[in-house]
N, C-alpha and C. Protein backbone atom coordinates (compact mmCIF):
# COMPACT_ATOMS: atom_id res chain seq x y z
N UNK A 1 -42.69 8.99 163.85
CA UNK A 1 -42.62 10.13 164.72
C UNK A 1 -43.00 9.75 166.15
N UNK A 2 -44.47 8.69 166.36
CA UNK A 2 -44.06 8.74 167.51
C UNK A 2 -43.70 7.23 168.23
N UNK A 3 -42.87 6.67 167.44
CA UNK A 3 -42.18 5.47 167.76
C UNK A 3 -41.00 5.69 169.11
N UNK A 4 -40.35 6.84 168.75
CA UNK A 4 -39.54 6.98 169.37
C UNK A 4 -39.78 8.56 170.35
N UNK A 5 -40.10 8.08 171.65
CA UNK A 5 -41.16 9.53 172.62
C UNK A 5 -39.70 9.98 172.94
N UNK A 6 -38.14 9.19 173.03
CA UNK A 6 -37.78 10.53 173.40
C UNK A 6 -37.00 11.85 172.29
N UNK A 7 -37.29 11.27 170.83
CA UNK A 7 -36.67 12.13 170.03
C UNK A 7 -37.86 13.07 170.07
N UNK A 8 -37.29 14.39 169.95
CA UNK A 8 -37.56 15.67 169.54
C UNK A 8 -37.63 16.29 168.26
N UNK A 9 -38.56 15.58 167.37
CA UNK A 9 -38.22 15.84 165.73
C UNK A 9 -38.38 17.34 165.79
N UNK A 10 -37.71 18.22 164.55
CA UNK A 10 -37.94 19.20 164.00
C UNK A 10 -38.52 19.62 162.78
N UNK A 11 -39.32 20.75 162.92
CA UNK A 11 -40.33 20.38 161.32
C UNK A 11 -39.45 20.34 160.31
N UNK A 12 -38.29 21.06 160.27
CA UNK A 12 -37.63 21.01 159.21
C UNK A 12 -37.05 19.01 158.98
N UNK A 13 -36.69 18.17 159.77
CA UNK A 13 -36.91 17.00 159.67
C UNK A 13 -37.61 16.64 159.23
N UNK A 14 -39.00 16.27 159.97
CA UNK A 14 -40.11 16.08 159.51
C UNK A 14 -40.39 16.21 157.77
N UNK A 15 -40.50 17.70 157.54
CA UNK A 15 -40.49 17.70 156.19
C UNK A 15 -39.49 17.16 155.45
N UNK A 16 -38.32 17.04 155.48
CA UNK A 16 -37.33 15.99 154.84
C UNK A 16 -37.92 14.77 154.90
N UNK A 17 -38.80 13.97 155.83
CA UNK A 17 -39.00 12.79 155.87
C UNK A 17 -40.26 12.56 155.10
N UNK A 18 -41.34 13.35 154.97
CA UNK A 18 -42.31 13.02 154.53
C UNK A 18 -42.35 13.99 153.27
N UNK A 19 -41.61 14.45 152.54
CA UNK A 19 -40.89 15.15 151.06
C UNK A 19 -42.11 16.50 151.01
N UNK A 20 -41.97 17.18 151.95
CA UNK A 20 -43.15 18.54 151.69
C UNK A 20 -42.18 19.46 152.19
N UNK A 21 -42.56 20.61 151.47
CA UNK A 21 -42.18 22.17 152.73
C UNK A 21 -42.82 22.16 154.13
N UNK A 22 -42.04 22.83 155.03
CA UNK A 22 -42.89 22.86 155.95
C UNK A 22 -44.09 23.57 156.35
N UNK A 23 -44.83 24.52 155.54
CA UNK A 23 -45.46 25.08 155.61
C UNK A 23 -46.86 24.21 155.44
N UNK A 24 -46.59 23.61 154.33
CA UNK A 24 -47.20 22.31 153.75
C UNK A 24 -47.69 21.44 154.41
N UNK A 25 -46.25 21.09 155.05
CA UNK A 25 -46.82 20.36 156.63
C UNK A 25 -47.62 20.19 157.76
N UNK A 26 -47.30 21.49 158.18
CA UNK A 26 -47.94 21.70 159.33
C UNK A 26 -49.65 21.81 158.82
N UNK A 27 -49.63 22.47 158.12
CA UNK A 27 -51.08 22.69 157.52
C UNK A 27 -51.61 21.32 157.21
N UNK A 28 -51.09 20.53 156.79
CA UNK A 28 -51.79 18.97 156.38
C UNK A 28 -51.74 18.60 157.79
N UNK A 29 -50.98 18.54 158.63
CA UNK A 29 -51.61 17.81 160.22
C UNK A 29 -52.30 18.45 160.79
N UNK A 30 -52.36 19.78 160.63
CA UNK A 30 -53.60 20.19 161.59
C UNK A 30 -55.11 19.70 160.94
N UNK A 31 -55.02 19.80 159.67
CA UNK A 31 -55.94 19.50 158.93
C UNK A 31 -56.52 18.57 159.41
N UNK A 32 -55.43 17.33 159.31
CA UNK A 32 -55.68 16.12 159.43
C UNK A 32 -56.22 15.70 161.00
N UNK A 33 -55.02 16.15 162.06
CA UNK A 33 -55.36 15.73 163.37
C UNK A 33 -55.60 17.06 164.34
N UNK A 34 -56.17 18.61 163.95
CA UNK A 34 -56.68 18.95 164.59
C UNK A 34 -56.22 20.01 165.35
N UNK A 35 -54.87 20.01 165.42
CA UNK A 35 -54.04 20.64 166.53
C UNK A 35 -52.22 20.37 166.07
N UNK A 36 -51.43 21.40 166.22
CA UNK A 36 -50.36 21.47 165.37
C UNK A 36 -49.05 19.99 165.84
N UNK A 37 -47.95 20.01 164.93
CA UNK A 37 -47.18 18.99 165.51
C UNK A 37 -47.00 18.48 166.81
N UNK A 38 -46.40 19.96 167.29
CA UNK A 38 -46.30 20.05 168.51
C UNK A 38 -47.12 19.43 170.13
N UNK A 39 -48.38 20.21 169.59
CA UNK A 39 -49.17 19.93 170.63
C UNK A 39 -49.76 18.20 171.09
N UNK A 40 -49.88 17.97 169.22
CA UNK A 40 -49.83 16.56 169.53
C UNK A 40 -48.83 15.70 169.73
N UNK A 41 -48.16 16.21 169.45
CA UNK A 41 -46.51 15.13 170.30
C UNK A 41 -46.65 15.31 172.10
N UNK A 42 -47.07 16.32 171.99
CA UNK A 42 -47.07 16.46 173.83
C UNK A 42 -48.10 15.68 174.29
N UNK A 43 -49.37 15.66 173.83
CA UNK A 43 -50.57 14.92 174.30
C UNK A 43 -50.03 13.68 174.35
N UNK A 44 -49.90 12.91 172.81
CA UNK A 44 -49.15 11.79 172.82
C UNK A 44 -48.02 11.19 174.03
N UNK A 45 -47.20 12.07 174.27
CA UNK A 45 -45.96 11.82 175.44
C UNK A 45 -47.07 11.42 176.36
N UNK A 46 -47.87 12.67 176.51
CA UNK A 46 -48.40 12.48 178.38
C UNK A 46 -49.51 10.82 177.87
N UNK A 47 -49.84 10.43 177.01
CA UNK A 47 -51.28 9.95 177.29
C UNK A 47 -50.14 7.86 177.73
N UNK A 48 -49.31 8.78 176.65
CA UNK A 48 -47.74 7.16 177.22
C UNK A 48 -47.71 7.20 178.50
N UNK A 49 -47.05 8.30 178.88
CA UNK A 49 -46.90 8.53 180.63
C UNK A 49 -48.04 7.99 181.13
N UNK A 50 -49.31 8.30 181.03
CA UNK A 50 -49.83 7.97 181.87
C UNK A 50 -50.04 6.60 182.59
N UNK A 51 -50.31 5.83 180.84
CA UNK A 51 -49.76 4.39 181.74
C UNK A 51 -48.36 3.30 182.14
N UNK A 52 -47.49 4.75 181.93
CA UNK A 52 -46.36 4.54 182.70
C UNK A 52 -46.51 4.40 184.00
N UNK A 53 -46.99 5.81 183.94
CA UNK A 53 -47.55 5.90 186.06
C UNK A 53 -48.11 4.99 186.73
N UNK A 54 -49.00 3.96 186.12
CA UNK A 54 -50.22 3.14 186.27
C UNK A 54 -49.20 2.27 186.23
N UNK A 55 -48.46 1.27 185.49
CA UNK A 55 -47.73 0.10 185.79
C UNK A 55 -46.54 -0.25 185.80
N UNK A 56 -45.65 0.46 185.79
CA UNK A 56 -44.86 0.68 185.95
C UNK A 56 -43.96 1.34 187.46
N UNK A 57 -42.56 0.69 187.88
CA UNK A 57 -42.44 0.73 189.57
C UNK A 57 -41.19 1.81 189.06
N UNK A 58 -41.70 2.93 187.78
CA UNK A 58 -40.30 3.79 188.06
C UNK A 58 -40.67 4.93 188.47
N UNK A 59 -39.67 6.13 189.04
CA UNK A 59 -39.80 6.93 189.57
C UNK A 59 -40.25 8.33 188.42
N UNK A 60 -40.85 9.49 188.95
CA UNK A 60 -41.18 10.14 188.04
C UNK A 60 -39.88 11.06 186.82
N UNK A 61 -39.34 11.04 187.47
CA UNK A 61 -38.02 11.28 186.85
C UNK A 61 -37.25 10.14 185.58
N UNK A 62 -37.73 9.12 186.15
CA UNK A 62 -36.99 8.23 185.04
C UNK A 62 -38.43 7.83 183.67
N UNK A 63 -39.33 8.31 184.44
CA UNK A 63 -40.47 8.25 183.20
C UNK A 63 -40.29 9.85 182.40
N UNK A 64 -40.17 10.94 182.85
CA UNK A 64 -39.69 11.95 182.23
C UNK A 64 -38.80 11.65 181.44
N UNK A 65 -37.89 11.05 181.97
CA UNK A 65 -36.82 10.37 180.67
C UNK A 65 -36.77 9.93 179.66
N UNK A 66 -38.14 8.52 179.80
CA UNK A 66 -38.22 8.25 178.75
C UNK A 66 -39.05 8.26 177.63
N UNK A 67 -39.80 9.60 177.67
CA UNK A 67 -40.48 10.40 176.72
C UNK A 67 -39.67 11.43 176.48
N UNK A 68 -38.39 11.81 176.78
CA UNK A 68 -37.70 13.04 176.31
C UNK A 68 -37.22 14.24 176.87
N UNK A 69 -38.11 13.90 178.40
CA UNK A 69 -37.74 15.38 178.92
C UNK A 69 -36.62 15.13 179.65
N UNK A 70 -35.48 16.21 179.53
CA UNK A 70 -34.42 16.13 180.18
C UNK A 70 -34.93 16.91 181.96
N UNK A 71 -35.90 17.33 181.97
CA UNK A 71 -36.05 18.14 183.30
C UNK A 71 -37.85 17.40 184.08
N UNK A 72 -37.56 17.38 185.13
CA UNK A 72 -38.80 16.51 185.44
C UNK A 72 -40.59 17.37 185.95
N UNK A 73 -39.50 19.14 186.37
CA UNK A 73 -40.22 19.98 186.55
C UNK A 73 -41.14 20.40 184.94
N UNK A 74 -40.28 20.09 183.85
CA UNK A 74 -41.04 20.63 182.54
C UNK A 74 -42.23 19.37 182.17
N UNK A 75 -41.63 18.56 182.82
CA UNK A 75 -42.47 16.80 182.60
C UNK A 75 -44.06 17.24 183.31
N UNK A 76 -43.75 17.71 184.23
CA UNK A 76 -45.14 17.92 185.52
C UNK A 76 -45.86 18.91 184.75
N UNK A 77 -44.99 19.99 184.57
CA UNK A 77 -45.99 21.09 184.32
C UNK A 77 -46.40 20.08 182.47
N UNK A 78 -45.94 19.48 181.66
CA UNK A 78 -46.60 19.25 180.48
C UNK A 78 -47.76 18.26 180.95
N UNK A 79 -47.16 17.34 181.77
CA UNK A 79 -48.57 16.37 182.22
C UNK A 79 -49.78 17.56 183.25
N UNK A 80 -49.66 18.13 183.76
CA UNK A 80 -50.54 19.21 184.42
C UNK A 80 -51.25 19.81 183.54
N UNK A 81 -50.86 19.89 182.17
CA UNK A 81 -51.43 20.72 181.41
C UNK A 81 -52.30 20.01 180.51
N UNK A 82 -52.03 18.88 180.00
CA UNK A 82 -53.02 17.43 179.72
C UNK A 82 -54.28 17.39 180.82
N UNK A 83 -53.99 16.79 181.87
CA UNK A 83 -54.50 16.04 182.53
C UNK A 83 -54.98 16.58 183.60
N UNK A 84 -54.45 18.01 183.96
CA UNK A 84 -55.11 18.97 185.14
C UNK A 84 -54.83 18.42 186.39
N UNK A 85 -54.01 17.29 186.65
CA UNK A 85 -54.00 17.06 187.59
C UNK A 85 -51.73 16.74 187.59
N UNK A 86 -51.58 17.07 188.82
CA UNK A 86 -49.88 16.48 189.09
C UNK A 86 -49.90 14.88 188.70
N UNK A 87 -48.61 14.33 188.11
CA UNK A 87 -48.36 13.06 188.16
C UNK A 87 -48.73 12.12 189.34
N UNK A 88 -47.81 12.95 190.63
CA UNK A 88 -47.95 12.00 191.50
C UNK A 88 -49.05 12.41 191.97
N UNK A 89 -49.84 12.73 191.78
CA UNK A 89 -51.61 12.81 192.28
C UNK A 89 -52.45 11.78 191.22
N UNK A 90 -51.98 12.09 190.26
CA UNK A 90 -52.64 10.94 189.29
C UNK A 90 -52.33 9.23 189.39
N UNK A 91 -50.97 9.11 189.82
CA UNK A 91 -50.39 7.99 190.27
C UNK A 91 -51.21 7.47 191.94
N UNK A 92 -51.46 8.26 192.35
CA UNK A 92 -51.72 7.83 193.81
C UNK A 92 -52.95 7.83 193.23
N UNK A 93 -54.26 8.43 192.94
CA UNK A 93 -55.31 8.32 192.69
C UNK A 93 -56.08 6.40 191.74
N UNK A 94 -54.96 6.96 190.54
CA UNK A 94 -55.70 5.79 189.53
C UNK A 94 -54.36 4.32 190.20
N UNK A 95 -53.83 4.29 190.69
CA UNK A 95 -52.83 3.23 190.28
C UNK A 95 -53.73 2.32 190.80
N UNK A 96 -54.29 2.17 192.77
CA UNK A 96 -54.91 1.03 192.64
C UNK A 96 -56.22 0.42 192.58
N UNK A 97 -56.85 1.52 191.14
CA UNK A 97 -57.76 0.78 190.91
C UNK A 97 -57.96 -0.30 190.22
């Protein structure tokens, strides 16, 4: 699941892959990690991004890319919502330390 940041699994996937209902599912990962599929696929994306931002010479748009988001405005506001802070504020801040 998160081998690949820019697929978008669906629980109904998901449960095909790991042989449960989805109800089943979701309830065993929160269990397990706390917070539902979802939320942790997003944390996950941003915590990649971040050290995208940090070493990496691509633009914020092409790192939106390659965690999945087709839009770079939905990219900001998901990393904003992690990290409380804008990309390119986080990029200018941590890069040269």
């Amino acid at each position: 699941m998160t081998s690949d940041l820019k697929r978008h699994y669906t629980i109904e996937e998901l449960s095909k892959q790991y042989l449960m209902n989805t109800t089943t599912l979701k309830s065993v990962f929160k269990a397990v990690y706390g917070m539902p599929i979802a939320s942790y696929m997003k944390e996950y994306r941003m915590k990649s991004t971040s050290n995208m931002l940090l070493q990496e010479d691509k633009s914020i748009s092409e790192i939106a890319a390659a965690v999945g988001y087709k839009s770079q405005s939905k990219f900001t506001s998901a990393f904003r919502d992690i990290f409380q802070i804008l990309p390119t504020a986080y990029q200018k801040l941590y890069r040269n330390q």
